[in-house]
Protein backbone atom coordinates (compact mmCIF):
# COMPACT_ATOMS: atom_id res chain seq x y z
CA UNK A 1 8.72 10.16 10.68
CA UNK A 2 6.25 9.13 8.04
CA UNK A 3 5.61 5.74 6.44
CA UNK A 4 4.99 6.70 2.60
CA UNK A 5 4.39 4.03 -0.03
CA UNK A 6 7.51 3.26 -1.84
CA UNK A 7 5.54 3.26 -5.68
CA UNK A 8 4.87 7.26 -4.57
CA UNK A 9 8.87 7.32 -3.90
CA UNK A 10 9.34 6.53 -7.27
CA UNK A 11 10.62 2.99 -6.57
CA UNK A 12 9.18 0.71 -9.36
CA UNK A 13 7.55 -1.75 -7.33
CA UNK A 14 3.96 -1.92 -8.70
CA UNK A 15 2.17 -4.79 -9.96
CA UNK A 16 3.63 -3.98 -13.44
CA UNK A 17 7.01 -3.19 -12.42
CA UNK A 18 6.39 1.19 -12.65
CA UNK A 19 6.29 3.55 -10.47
CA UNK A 20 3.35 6.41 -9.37
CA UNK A 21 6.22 9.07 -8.65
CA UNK A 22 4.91 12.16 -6.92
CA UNK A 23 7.40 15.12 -6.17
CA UNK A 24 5.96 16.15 -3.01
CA UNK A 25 6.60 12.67 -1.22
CA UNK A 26 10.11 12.22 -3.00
CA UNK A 27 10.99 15.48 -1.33
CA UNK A 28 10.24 14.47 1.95
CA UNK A 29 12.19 10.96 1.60
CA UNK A 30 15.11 12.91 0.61
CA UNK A 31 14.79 15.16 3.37
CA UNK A 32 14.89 12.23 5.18
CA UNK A 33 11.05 12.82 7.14
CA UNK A 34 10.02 9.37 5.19
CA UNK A 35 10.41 5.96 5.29
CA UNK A 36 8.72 4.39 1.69
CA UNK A 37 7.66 0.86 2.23
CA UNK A 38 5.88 -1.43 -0.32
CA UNK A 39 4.10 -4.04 1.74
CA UNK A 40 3.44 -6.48 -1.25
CA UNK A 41 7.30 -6.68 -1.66
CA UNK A 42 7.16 -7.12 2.59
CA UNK A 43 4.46 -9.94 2.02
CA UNK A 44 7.00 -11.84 -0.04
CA UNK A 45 5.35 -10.77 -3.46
CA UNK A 46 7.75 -10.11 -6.75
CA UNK A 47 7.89 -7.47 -8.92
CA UNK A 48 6.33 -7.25 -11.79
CA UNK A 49 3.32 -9.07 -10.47
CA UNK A 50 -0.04 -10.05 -10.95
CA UNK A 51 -2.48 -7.47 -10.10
CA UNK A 52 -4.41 -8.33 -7.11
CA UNK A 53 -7.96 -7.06 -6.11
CA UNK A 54 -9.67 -7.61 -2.25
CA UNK A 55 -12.88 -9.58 -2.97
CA UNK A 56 -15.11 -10.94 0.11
CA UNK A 57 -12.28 -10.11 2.77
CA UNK A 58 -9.38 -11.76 0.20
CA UNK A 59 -7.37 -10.74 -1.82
CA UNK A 60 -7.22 -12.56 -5.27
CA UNK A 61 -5.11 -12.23 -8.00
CA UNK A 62 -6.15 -11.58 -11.88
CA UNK A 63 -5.71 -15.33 -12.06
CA UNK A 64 -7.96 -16.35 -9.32
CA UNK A 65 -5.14 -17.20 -6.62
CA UNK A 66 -5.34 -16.02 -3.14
CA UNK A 67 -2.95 -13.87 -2.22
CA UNK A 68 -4.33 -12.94 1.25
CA UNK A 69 -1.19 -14.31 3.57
CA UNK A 70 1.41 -12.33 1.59
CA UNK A 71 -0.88 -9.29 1.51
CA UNK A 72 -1.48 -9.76 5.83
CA UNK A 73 2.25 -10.66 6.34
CA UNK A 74 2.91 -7.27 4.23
CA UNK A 75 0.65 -5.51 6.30
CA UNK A 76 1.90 -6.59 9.60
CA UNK A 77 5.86 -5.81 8.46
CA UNK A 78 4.84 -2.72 7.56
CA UNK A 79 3.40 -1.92 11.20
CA UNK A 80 6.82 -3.17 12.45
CA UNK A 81 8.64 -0.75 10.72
CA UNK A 82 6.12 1.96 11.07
CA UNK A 83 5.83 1.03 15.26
CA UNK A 84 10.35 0.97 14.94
CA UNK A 85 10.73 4.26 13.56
CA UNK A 86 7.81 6.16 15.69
CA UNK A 87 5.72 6.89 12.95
CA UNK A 88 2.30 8.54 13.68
CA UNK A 89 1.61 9.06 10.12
CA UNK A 90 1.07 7.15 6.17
CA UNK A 91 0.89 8.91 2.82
CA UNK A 92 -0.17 5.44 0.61
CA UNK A 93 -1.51 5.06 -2.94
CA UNK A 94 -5.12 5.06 -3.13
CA UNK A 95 -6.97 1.86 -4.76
CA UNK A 96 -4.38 -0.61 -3.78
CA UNK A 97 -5.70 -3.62 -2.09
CA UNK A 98 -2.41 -3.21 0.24
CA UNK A 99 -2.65 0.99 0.36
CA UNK A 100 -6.13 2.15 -0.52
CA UNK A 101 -7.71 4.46 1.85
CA UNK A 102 -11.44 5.19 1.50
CA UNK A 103 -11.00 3.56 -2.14
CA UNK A 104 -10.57 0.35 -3.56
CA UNK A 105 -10.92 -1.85 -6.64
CA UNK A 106 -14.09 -3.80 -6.14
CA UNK A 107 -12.43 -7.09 -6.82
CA UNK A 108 -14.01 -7.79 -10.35
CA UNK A 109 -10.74 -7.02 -12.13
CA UNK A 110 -12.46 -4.60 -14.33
CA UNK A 111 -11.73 -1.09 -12.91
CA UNK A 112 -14.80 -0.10 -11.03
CA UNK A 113 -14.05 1.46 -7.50
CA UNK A 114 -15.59 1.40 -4.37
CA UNK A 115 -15.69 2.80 -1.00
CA UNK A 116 -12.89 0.09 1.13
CA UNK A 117 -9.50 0.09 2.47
CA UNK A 118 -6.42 -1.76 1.49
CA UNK A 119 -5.13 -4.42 4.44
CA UNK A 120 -2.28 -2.18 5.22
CA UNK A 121 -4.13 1.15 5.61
CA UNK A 122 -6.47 -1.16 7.76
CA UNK A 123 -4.02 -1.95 10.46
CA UNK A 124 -1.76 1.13 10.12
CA UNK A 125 -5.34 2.81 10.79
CA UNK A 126 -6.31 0.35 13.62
CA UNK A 127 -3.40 1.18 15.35
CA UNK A 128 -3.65 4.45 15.63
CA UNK A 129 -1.09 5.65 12.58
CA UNK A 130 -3.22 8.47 10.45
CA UNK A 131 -3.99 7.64 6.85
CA UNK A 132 -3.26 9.94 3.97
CA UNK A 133 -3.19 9.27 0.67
CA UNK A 134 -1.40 11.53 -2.36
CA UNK A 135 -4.17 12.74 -3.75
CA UNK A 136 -4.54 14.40 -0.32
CA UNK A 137 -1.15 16.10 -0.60
């Protein structure tokens, strides 16, 4: 089984309420060899939302609030579900501060990227759960 982020399903459940739909991971949901998870919505965080960057080990929102806790607790009930269904494996979105893999936003709110990973690819990676993302596929 593979943990796949839910936005690459083609579940709306970005920051602005869309999706980042890519054939190749709907497929293998509907095959059933994927399980898509959004750990933002996990962390407690609604949909539409505002978008979030990691700066200095947080992770603050366009408006300057820390989101950190809902973007750990996210994290963490997405290696619960990952650690239930025997996953060894993660296809996530790249840039996200919850997904990113390798890439991130650099926290300025202005676009740039920079080497980094997202707090879920973090502990999905920590624990041993290999990181993909779709432009990989």
């Amino acid at each position: 089984m593979i943990i796949v982020s839910a936005c690459l399903a083609g579940i709306k459940c970005r920051y602005d309420g869309k999706d980042n739909a890519n054939n190749k991971v709907i497929k293998m949901v509907k095959n059933g060899i994927a399980i898509p998870i959004c750990p933002e919505q996990l962390g407690g965080l609604q949909t539409p939302r505002i978008p979030a960057e990691i700066t200095a080990d947080k992770v603050i929102n366009k408006k300057g609030e820390n989101v950190t806790s809902q973007f750990k607790k996210g994290a963490k009930e997405t290696l619960r579900i990952a650690e239930l269904a025997n996953c060894h494996k993660a296809i996530l979105k790249q840039s996200s501060p919850s997904c990113g893999y390798g890439k991130i936003y650099d926290g300025s709110h202005t676009g740039r990227i920079i080497e980094g990973m997202g707090l879920t690819a973090k502990l999905l990676s920590q624990n041993g759960i290999i990181i993909i993302t779709e432009e990989d596929l």
